[in-house]
Protein backbone atom coordinates (compact mmCIF):
# COMPACT_ATOMS: atom_id res chain seq x y z
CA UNK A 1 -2.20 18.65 24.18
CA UNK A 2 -5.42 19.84 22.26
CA UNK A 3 -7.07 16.93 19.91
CA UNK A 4 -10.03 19.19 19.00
CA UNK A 5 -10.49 17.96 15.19
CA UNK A 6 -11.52 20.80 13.07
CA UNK A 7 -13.89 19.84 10.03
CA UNK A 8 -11.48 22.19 7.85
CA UNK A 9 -8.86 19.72 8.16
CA UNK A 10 -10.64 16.76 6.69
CA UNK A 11 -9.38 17.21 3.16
CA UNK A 12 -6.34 18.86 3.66
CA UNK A 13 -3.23 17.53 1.81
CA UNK A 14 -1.09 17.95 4.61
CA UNK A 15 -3.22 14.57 6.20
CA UNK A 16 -2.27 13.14 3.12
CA UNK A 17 0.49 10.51 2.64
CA UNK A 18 1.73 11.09 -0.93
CA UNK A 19 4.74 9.27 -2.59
CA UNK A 20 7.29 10.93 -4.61
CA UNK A 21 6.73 10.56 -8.26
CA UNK A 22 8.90 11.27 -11.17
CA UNK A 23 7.31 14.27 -13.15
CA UNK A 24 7.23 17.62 -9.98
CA UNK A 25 4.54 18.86 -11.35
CA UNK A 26 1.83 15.96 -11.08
CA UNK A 27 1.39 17.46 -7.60
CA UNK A 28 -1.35 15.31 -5.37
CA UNK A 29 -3.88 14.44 -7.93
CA UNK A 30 -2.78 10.96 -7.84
CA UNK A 31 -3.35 10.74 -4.27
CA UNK A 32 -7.15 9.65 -3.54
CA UNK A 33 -9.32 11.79 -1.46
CA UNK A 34 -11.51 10.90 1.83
CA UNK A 35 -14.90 11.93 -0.35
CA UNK A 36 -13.64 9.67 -3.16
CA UNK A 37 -15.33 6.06 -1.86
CA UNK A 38 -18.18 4.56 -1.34
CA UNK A 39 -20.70 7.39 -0.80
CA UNK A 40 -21.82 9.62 -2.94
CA UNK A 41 -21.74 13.89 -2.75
CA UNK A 42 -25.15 13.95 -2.37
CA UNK A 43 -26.15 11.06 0.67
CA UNK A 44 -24.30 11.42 4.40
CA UNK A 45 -21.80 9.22 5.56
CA UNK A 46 -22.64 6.18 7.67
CA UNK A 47 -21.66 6.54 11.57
CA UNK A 48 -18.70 4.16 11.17
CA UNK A 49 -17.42 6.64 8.36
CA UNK A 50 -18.01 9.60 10.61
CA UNK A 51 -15.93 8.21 13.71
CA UNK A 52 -12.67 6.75 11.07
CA UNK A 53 -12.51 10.19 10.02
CA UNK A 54 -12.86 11.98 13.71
CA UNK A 55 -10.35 9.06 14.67
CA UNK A 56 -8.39 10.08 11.72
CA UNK A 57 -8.38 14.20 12.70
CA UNK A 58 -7.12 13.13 16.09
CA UNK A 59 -4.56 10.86 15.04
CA UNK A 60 -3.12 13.95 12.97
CA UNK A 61 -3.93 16.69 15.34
CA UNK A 62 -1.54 14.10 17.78
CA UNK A 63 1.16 13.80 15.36
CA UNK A 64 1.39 17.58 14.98
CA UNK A 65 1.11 18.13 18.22
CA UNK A 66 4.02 16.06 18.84
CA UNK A 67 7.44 16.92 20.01
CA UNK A 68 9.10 17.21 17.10
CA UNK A 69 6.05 17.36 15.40
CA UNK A 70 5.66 14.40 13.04
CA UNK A 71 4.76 13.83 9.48
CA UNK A 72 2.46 10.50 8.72
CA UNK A 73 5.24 9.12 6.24
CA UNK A 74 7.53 8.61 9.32
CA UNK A 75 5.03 7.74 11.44
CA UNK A 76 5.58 4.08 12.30
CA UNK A 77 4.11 1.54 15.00
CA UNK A 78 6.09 2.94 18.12
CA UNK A 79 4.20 6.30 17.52
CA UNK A 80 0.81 4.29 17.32
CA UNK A 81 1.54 2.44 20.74
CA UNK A 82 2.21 6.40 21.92
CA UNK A 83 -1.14 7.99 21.20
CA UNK A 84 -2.50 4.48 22.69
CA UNK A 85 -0.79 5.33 25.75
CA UNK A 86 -1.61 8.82 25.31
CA UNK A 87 -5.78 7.85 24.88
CA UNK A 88 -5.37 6.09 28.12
CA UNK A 89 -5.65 8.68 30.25
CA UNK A 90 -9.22 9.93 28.99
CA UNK A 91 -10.37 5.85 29.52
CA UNK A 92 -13.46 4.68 31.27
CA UNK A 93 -12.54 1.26 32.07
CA UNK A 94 -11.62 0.07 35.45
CA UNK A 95 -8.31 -2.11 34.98
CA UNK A 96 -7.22 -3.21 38.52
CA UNK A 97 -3.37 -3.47 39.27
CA UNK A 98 -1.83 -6.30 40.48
CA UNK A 99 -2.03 -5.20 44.09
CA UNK A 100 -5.45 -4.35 44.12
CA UNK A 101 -7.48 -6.81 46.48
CA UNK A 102 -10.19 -6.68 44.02
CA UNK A 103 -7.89 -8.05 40.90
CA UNK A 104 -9.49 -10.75 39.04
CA UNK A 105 -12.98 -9.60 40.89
CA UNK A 106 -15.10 -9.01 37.61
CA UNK A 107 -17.85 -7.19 40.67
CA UNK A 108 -15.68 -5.39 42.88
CA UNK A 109 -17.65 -4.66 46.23
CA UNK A 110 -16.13 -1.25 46.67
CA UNK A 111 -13.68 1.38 44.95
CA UNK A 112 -10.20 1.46 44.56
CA UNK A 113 -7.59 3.88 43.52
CA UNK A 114 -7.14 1.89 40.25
CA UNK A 115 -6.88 3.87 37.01
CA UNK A 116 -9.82 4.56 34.50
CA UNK A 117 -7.77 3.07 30.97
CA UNK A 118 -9.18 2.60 27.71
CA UNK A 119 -10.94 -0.97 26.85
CA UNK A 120 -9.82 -3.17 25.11
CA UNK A 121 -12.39 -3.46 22.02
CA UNK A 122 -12.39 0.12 22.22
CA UNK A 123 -8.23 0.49 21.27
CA UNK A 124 -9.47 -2.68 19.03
CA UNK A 125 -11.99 -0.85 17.04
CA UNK A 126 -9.65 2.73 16.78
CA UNK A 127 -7.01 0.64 15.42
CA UNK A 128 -9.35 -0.64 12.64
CA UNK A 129 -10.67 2.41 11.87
CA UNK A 130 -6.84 4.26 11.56
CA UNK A 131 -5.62 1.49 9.62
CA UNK A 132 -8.84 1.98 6.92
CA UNK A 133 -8.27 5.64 6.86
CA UNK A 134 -4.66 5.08 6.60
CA UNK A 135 -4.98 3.16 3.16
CA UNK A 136 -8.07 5.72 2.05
CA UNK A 137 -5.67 8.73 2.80
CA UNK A 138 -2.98 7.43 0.57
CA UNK A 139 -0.64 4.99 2.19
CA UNK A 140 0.42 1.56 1.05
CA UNK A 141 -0.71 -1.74 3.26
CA UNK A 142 2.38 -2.72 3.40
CA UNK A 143 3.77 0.38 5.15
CA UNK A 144 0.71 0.46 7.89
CA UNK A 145 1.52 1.65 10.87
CA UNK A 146 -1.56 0.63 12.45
CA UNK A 147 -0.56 -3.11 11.09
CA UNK A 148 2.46 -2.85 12.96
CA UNK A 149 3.56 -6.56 14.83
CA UNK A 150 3.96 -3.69 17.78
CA UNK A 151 0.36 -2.86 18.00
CA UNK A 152 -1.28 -6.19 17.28
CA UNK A 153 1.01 -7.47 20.27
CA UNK A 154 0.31 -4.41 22.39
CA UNK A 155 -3.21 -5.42 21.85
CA UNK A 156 -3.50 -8.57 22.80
CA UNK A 157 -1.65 -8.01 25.85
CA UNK A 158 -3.78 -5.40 26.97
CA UNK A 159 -6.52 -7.87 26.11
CA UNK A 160 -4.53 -10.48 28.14
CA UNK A 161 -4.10 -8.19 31.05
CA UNK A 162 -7.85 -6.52 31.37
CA UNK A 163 -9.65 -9.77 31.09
CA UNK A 164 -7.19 -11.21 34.26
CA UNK A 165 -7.86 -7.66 36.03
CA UNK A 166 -11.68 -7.73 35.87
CA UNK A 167 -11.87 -11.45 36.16
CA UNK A 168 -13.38 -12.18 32.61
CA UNK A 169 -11.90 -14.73 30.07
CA UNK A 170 -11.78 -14.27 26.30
CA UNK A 171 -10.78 -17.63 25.24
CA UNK A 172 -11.89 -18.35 21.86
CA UNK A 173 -15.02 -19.99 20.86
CA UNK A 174 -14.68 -22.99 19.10
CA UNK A 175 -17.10 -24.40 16.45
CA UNK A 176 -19.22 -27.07 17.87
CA UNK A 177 -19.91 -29.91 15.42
CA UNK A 178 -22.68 -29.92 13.50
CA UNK A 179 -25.19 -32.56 14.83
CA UNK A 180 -25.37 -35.41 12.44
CA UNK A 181 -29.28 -35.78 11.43
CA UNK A 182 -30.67 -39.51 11.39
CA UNK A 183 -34.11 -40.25 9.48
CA UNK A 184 -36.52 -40.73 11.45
CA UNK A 185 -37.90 -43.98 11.33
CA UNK A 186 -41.08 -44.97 9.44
């Protein structure tokens, strides 16, 4: 499968969810486009804005590259946990299996035959990214794949899973009290 994202692509209306309306001929100038937000023609889009639309080209490019191919209005959380599966495979992250003798070593003293899998706050971030572009490109909140129960618990079990594999917890940080301030005395 080829995910090169072509630049062409960025504002074509095939990328675009659009819902039916009443009147044929309105066509898909009710449908926002990607240059339509918070920059301007004339300054260049921030870096975040440049990866949410590469993640956004390679999301597509997946979908049509999918057998059947796919449109994005049927697209729905199972095909998100997919091309997270499918993104595994390019991964940098050593995630130690449970027969490993170095799982739950966060230092391992050697190499293993593990697999090389995405990170965590790497599938994190994507997933933010698709599910801004998502709403930019036309489609509803409510219909989100990227919102999906699926994914968010896919995601925390991977979280789960890599932080026991590398030895490294991610409880969450609780607020400390604020330290009550006496006068001095005088």
């Amino acid at each position: 499968m080829d995910l090169v994202s072509e630049s062409a692509n960025v504002a074509s209306p095939r990328y675009k969810l659009e819902t039916p309306t009443t009147n044929p001929t309105a066509g898909t100038s009710a449908v926002s486009s990607p240059s339509s937000g918070s920059n301007s023609g004339s300054s260049t889009p921030s870096r975040y804005e440049n990866q949410k639309r590469r993640d956004w080209n390679t999301f597509c490019q997946y979908l049509r590259n999918h057998r059947p191919p796919l449109s994005l209005a049927l697209c729905s959380g199972a095909h998100v946990l997919e091309f997270l599966h499918y993104l595994d495979q390019f991964g940098k992250t050593k995630v130690h299996n449970h027969p490993c003798p170095f799982f739950g070593l966060p230092n391992p003293p050697a190499p293993c035959p593990c697999p090389l899998r995405q990170a965590w706050g790497s599938l994190d971030a994507l997933i933010g990214r698709l599910r801004a572009a998502y709403e930019e490109n036309g489609g509803r909140p409510e219909t989100n794949p990227f919102g999906a129960r699926a994914v968010r618990i896919y995601l925390r079990d991977v979280r789960d899973f890599q932080a026991k594999a590398r030895g490294v917890s991610y409880e969450k940080k609780r607020k400390r009290p604020k330290p009550k301030l006496t006068p001095a005395p005088t």
